[in-house]
Protein backbone atom coordinates (compact mmCIF):
# COMPACT_ATOMS: atom_id res chain seq x y z
CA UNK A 1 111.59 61.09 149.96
CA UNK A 2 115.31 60.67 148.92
CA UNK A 3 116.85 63.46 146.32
CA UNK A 4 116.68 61.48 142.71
CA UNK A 5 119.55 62.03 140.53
CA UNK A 6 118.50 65.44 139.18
CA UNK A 7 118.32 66.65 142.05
CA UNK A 8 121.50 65.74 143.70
CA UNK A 9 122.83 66.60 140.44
CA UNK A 10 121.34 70.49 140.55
CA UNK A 11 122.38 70.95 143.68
CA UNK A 12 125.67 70.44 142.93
CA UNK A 13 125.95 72.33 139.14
CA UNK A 14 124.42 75.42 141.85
CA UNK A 15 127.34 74.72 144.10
CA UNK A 16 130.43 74.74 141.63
CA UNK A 17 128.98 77.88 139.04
CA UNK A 18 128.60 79.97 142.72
CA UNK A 19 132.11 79.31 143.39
CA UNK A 20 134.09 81.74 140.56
CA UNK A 21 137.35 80.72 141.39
CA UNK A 22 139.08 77.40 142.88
CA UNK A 23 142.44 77.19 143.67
CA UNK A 24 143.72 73.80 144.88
CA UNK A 25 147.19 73.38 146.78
CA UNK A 26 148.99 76.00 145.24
CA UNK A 27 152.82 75.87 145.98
CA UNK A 28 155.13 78.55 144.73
CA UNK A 29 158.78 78.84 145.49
CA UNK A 30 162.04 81.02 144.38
CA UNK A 31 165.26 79.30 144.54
CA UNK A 32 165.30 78.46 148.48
CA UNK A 33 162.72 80.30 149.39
CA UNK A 34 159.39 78.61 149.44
CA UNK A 35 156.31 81.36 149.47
CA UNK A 36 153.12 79.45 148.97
CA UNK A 37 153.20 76.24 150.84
CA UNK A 38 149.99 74.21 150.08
CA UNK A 39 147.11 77.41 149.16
CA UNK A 40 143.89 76.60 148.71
CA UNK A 41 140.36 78.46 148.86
CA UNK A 42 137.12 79.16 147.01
CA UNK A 43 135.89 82.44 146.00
CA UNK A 44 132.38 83.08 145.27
CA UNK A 45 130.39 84.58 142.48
CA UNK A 46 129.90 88.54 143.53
CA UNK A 47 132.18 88.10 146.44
CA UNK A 48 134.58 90.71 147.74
CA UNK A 49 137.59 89.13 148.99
CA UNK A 50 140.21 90.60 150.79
CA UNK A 51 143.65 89.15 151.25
CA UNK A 52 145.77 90.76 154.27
CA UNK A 53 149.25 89.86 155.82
CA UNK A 54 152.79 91.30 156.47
CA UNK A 55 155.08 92.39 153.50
CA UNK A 56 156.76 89.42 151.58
CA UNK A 57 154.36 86.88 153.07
CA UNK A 58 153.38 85.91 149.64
CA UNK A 59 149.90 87.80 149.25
CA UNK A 60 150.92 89.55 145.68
CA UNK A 61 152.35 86.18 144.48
CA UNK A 62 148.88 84.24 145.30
CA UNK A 63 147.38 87.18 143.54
CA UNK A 64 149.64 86.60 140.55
CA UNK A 65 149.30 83.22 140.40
CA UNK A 66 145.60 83.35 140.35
CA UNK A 67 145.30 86.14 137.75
CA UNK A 68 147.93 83.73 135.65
CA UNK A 69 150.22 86.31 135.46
CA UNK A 70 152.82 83.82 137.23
CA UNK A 71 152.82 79.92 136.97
CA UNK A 72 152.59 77.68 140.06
CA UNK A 73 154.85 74.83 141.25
CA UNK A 74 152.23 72.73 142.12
CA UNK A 75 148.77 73.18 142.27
CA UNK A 76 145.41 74.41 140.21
CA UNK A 77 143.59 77.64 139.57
CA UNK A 78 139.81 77.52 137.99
CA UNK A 79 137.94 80.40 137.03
CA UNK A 80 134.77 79.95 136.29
CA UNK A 81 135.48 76.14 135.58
CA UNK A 82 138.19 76.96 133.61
CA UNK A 83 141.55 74.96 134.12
CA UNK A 84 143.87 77.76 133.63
CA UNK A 85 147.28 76.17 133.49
CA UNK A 86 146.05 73.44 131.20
CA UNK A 87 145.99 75.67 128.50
CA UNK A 88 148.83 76.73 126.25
CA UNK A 89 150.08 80.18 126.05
CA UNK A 90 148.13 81.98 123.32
CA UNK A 91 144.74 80.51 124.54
CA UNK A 92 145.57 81.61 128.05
CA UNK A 93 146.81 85.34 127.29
CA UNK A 94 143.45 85.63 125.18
CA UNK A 95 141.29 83.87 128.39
CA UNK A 96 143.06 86.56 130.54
CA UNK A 97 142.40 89.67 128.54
CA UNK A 98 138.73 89.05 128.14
CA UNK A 99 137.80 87.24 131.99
CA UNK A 100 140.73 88.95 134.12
CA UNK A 101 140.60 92.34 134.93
CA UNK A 102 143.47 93.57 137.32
CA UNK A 103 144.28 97.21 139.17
CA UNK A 104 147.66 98.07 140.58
CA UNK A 105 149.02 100.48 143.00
CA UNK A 106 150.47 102.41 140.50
CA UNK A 107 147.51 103.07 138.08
CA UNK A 108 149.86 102.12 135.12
CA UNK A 109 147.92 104.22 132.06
CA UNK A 110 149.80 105.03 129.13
CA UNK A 111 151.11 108.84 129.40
CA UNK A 112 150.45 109.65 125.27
CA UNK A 113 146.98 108.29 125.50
CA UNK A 114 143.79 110.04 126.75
CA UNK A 115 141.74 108.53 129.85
CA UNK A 116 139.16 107.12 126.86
CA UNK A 117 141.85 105.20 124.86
CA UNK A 118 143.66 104.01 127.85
CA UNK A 119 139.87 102.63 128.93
CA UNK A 120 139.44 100.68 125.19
CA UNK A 121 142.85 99.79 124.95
CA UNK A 122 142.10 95.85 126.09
CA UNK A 123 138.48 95.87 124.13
CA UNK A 124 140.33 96.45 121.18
CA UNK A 125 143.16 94.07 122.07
CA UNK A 126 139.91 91.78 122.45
CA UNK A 127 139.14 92.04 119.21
CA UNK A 128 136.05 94.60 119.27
CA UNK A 129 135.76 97.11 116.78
CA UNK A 130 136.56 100.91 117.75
CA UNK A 131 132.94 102.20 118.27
CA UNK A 132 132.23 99.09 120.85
CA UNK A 133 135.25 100.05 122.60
CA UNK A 134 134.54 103.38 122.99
CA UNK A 135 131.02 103.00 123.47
CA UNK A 136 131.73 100.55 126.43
CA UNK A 137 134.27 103.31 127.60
CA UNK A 138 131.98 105.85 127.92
CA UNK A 139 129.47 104.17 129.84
CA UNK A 140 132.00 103.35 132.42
CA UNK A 141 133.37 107.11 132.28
CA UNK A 142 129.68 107.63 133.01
CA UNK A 143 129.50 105.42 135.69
CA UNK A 144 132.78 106.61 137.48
CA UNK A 145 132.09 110.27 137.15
CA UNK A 146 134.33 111.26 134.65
CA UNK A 147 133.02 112.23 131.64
CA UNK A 148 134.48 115.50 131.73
CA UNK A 149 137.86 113.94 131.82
CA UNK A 150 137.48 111.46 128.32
CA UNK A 151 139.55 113.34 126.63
CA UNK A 152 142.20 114.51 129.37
CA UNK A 153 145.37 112.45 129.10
CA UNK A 154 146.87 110.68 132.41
CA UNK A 155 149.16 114.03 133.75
CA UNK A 156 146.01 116.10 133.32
CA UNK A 157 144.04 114.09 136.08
CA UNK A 158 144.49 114.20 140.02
CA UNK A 159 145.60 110.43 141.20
CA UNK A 160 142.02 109.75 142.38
CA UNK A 161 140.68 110.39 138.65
CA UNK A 162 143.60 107.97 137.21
CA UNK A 163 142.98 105.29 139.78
CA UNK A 164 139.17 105.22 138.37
CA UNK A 165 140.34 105.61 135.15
CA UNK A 166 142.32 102.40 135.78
CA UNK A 167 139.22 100.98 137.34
CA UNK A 168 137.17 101.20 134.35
CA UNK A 169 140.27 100.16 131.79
CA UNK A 170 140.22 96.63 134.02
CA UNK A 171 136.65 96.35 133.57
CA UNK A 172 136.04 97.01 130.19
CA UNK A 173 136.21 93.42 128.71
CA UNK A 174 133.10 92.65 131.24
CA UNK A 175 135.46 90.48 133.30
CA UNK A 176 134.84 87.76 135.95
CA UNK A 177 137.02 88.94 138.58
CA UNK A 178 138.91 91.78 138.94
CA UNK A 179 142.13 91.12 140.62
CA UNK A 180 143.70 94.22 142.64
CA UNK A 181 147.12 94.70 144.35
CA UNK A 182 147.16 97.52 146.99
CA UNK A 183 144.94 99.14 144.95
CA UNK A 184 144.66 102.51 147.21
CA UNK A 185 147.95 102.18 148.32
CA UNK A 186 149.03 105.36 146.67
CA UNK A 187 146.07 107.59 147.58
CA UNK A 188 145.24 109.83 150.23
CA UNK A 189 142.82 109.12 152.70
CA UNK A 190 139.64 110.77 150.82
CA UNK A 191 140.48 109.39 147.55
CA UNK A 192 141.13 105.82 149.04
CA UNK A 193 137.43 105.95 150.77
CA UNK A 194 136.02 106.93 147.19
CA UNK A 195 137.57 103.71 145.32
CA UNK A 196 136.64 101.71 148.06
CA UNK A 197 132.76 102.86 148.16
CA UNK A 198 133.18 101.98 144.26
CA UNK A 199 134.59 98.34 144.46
CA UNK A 200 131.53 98.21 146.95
CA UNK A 201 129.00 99.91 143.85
CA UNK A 202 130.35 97.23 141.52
CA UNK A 203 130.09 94.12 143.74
CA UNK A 204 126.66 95.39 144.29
CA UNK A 205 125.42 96.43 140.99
CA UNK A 206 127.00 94.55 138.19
CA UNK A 207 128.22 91.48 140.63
CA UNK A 208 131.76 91.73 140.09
CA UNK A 209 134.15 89.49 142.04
CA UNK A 210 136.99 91.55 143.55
CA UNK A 211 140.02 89.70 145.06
CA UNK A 212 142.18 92.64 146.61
CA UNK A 213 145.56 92.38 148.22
CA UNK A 214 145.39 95.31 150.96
CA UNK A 215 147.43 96.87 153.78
CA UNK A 216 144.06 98.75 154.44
CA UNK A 217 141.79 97.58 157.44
CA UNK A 218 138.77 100.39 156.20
CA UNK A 219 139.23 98.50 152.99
CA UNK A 220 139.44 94.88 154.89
CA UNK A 221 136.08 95.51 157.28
CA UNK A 222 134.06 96.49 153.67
CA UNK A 223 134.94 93.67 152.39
CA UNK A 224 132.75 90.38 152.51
CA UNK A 225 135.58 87.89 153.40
CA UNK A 226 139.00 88.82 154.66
CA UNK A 227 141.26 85.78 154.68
CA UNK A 228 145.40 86.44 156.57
CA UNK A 229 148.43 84.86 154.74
CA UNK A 230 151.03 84.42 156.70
CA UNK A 231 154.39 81.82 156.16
CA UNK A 232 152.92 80.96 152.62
CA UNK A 233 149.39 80.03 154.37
CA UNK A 234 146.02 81.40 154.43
CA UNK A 235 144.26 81.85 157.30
CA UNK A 236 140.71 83.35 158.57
CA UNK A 237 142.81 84.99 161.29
CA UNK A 238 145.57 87.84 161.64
CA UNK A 239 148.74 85.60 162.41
CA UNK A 240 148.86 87.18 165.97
CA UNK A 241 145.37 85.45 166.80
CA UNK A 242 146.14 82.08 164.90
CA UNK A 243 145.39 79.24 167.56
CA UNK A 244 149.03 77.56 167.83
CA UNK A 245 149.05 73.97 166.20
CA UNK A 246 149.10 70.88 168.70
């Protein structure tokens, strides 16, 4: 028997809420120089994706452009159906604090505050009252180890400690995906292996969707999906194994 309408129709609704974010034909450039030429891909629900390539091949800028903290030339970004680009400024800064989550290289807390406000700060940006923010906060100190450390401000903690700290501040809103820039870039080996394992703990647990711009290859194997960018083009290959076009 042929699939009736409701079915066809479930199997697609199943398709597009599995795929978290969409971006269609993305093109970015500065002045002369073009960086994203054409980018698009799908990243699941849950999924871990990493995004490798050399310096200045315009990994951070796809990154940006998908966490809408930079506007594209052409092109579309969904998240989680979401047209993001289609909406003006005040509705998209207020879709960004409470789906987006995003860790840097450079952890980025605020040097007056402790390791618990730094964590509520977007909650309360959010709009959530102070004993929701903190409450939230100190599950995820809980989570991460570092309860001792609530009320230790950012110079009292070693790097690994205000990485997680960082970690837990981007995922205090309950966001869909986390967006991360060389996110153990500044971290020794042992500390590096410890945020790793706990991007892993997250996917797994809570099915957070990571998309993480790495130089890392212990990072890249973890990972579910690594995809290469390379001339302003992704690629399921490192740029020295790309098949040459015809």
């Amino acid at each position: 028997m042929e699939d009736g309408p409701s079915e066809c129709f479930f199997d697609y609704f199943c398709i597009f809420i599995a795929s978290m974010i969409q971006v269609e034909n993305l093109q970015k450039s500065y002045g002369n120089l073009t960086v994203l030429k054409g980018v698009s891909l799908e990243v699941r629900t849950g999924e871990a994706l990493c995004l490798m390539g050399a310096s200045g091949a315009g990994k951070s800028t796809l990154l940006h452009i998908m966490g809408t903290l930079d506007v594209p030339d052409r092109g579309r970004v969904l998240i989680d159906g979401t047209d993001v680009f289609r909406m003006g400024a005040t509705s998209l800064a207020a879709f960004r604090n409470r789906h987006i989550g995003f860790i840097f290289q450079f952890h980025h807390l605020l040097p007056e505050f402790t390791a618990l406000e730094n964590i509520c700060l977007p909650a309360l940006i959010a709009g959530r009252t102070r004993k929701e923010a903190e409450t939230e906060a100190e599950r995820l100190l809980e989570l991460f180890r570092l309860s001792d450390r609530a009320r230790h401000k950012p110079h009292e903690l070693s790097g690994g400690e205000q990485q997680r700290v960082a970690v837990a501040r981007a995922l205090v809103n309950h966001p869909s995906v986390v967006f991360a820039d060389e996110p153990s870039g500044n971290l020794d080996t042992e500390n590096a292996r410890e945020l790793h394992q706990l991007f892993l703990q997250l996917r797994d647990q809570l099915k957070q969707t990571f998309v993480i711009v790495t130089h890392n290859p212990q990072l890249a194997e973890m990972a579910d999906r690594t995809l290469f960018m390379a001339d302003g083009r992704l690629s399921e290959q490192p740029a020295s194994q790309a098949p040459e076009l015809p």
